[in-house]
N, C-alpha and C. Protein backbone atom coordinates (compact mmCIF):
# COMPACT_ATOMS: atom_id res chain seq x y z
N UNK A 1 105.51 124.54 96.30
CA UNK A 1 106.03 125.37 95.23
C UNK A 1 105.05 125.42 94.06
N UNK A 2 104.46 124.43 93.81
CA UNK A 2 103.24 124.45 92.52
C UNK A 2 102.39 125.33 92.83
N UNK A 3 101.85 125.30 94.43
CA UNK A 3 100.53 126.14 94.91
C UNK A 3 100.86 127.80 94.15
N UNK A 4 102.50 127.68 94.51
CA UNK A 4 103.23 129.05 94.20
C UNK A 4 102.73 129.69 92.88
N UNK A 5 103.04 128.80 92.21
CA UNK A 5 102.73 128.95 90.03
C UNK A 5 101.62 129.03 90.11
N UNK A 6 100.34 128.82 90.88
CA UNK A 6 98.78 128.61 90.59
C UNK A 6 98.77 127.58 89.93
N UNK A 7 99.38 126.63 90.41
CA UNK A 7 98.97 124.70 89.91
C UNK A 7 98.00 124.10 90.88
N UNK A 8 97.25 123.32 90.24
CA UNK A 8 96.28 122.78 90.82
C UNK A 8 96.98 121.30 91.45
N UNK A 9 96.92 120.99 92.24
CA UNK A 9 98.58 119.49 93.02
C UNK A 9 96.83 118.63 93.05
N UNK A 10 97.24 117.46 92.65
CA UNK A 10 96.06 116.28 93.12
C UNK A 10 97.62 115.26 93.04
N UNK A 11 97.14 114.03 93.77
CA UNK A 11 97.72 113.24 94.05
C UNK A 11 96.82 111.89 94.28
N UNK A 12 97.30 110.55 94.16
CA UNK A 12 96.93 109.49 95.17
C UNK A 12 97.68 108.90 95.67
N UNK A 13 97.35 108.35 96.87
CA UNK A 13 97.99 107.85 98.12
C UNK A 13 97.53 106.76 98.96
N UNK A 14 97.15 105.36 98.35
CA UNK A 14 96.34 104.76 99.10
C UNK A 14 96.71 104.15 100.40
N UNK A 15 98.63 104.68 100.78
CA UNK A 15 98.80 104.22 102.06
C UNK A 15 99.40 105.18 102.84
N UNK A 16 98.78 106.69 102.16
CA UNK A 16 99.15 108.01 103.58
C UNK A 16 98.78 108.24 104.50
N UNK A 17 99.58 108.44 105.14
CA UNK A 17 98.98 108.33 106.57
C UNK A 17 98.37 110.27 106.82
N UNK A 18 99.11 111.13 106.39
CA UNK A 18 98.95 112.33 106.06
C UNK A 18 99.31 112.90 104.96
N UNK A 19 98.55 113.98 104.45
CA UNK A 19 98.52 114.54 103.33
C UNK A 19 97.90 116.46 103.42
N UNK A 20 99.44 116.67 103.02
CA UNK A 20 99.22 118.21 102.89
C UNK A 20 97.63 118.82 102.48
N UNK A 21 97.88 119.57 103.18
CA UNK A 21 96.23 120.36 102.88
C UNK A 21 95.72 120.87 101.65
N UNK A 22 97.10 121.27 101.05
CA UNK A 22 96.60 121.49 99.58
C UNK A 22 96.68 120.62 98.43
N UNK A 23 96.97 119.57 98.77
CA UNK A 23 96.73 118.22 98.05
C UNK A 23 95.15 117.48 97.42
N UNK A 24 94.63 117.49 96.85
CA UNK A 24 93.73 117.12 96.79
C UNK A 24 94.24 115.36 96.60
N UNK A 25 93.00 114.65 96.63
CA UNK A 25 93.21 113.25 96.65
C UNK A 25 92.22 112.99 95.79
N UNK A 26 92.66 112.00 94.48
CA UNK A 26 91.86 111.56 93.49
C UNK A 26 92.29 110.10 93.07
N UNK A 27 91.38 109.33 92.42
CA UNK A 27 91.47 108.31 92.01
C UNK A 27 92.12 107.92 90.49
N UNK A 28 93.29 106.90 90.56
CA UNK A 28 94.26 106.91 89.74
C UNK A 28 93.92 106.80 88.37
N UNK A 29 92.74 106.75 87.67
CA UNK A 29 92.17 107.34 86.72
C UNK A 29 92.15 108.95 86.55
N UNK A 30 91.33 109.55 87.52
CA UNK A 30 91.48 111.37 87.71
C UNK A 30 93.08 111.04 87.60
N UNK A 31 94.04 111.11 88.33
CA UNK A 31 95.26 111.16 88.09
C UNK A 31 95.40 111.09 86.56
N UNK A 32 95.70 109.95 86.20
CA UNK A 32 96.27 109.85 84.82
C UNK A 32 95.87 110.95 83.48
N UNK A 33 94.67 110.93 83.81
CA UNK A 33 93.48 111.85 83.32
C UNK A 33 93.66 113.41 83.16
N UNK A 34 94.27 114.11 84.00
CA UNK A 34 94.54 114.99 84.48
C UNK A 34 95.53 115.81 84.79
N UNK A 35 96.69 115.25 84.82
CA UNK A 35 98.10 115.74 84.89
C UNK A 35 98.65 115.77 83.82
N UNK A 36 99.61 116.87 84.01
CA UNK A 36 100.17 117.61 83.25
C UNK A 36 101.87 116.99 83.67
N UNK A 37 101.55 117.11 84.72
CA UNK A 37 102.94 116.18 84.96
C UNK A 37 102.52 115.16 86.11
N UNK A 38 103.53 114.38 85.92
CA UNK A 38 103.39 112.91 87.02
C UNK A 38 105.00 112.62 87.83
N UNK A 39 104.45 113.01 89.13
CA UNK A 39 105.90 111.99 90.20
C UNK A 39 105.54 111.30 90.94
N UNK A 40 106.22 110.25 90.72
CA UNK A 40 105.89 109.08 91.56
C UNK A 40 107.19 108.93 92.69
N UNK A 41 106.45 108.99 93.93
CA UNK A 41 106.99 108.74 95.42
C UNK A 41 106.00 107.54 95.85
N UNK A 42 107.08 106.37 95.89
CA UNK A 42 106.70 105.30 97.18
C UNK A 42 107.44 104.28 96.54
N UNK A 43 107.08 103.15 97.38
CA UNK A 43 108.02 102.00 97.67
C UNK A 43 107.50 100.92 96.38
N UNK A 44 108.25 100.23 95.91
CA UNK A 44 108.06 98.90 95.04
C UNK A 44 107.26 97.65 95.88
N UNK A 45 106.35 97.78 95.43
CA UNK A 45 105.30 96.47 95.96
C UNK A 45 104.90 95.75 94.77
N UNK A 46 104.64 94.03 95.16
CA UNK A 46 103.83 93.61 93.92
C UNK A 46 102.73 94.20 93.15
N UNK A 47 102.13 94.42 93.70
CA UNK A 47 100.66 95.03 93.46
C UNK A 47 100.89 96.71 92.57
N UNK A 48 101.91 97.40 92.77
CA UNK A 48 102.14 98.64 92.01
C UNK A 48 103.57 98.49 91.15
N UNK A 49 104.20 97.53 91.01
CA UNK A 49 104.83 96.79 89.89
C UNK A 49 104.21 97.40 88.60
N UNK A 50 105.11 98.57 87.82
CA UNK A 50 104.62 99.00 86.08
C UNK A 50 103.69 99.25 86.90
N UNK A 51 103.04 100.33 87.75
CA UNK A 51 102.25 100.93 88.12
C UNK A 51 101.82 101.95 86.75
N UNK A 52 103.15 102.35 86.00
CA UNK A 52 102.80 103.41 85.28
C UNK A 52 103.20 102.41 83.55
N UNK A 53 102.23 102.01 82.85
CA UNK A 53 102.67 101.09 82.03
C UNK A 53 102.08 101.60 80.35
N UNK A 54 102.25 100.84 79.66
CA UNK A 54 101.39 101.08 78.09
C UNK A 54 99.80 101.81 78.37
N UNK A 55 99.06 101.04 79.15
CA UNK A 55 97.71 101.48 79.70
C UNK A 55 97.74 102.50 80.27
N UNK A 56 97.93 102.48 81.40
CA UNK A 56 98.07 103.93 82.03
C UNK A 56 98.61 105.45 81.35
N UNK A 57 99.59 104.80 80.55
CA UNK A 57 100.22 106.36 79.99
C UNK A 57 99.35 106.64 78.14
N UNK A 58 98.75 105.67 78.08
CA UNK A 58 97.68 106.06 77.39
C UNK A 58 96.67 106.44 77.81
N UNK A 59 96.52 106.82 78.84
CA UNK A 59 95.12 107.37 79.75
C UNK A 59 95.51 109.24 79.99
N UNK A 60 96.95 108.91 79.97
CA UNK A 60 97.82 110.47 79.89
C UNK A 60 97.24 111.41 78.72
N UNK A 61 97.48 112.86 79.42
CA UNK A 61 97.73 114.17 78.59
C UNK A 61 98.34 113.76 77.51
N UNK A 62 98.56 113.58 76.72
CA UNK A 62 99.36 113.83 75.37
C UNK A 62 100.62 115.21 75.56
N UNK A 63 101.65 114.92 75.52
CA UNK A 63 102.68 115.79 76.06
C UNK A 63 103.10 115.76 78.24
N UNK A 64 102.28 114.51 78.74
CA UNK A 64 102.79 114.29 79.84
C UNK A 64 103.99 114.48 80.18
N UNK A 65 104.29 115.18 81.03
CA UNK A 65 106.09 114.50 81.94
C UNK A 65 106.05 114.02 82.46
N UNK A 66 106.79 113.38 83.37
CA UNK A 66 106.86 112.30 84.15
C UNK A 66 108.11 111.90 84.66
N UNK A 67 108.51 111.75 85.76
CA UNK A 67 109.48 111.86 87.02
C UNK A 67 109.40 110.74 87.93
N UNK A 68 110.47 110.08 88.24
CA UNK A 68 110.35 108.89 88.95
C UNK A 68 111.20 109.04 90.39
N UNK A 69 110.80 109.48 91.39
CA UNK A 69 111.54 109.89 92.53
C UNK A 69 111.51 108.72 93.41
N UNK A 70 110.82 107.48 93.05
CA UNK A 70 110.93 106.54 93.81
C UNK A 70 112.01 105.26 93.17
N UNK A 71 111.29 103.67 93.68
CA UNK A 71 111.98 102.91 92.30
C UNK A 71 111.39 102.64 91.21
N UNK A 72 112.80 102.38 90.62
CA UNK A 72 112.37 101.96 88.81
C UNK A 72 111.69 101.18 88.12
N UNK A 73 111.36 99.86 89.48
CA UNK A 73 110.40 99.10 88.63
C UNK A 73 108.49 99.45 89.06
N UNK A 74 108.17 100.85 89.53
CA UNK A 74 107.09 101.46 89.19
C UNK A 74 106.51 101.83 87.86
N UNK A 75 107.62 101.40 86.83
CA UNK A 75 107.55 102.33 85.52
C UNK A 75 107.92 101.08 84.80
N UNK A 76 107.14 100.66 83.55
CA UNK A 76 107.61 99.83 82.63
C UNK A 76 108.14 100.65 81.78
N UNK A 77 109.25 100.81 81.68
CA UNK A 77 110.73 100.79 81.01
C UNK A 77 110.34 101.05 79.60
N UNK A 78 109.92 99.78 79.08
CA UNK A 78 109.90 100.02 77.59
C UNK A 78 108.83 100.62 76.95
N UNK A 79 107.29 100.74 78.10
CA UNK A 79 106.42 101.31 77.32
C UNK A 79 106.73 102.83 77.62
N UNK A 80 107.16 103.11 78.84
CA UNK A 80 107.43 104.86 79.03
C UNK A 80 108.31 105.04 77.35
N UNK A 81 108.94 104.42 77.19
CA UNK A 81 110.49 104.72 75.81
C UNK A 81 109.45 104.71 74.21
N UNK A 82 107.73 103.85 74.68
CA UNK A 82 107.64 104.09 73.73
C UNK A 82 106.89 105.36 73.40
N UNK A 83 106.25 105.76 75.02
CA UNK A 83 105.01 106.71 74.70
C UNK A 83 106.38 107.91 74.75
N UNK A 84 107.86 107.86 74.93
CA UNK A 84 108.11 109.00 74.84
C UNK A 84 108.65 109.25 73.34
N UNK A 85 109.34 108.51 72.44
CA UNK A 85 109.01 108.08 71.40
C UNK A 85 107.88 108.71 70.12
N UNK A 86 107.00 108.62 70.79
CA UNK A 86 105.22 108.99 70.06
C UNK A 86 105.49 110.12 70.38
N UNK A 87 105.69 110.67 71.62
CA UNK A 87 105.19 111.68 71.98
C UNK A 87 103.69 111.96 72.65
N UNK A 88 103.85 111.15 73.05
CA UNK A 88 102.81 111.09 74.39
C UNK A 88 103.56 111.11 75.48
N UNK A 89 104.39 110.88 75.57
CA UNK A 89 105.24 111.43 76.73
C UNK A 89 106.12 112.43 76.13
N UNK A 90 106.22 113.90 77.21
CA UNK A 90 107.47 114.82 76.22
C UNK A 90 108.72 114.66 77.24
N UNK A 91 108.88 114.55 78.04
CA UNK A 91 110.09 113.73 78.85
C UNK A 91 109.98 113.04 80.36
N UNK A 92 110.79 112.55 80.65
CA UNK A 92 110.94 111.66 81.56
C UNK A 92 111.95 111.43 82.20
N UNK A 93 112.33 111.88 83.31
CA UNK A 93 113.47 111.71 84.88
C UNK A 93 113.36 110.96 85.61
């Protein structure tokens, strides 16, 4: 549906096994870097625990969105509340 709007889709995926063709694949810096909006799909592991945290969402667009289609503890809680807050984040699902 993005391809639809003329959105540019990048993603990372360091445990896909496949990935749509119009996906590009970038490194979670380019990610952060780069989006306009952010959803996160996949599973809660130690290692991506606050995957998306104070650091990271300061690496964000200024006016990021951001969508959590997986689980909740991918996302530190209180720093998303603060960058949405500032306004570095403009909302969050």
């Amino acid at each position: 549906m993005a391809r639809a709007l003329d959105m540019r889709v990048i993603g990372y995926g360091p445990y896909a096994k496949q990935v749509p063709a119009d996906v590009e694949l970038v490194d979670l810096g380019t990610l952060w870097r780069e989006s306009d909006a952010i959803s996160l799909h996949g599973p809660l592991k130690e290692e991506n625990r606050h995957l998306l945290n104070a650091d990271t969402l300061a690496l964000c667009k200024r006016g990021v969105m951001v969508v959590n289609t997986a689980r909740g503890g991918l996302i530190d809680e209180d720093a998303l509340m603060d960058a949405v807050r500032s306004g570095q984040v403009a909302c969050a699902g």
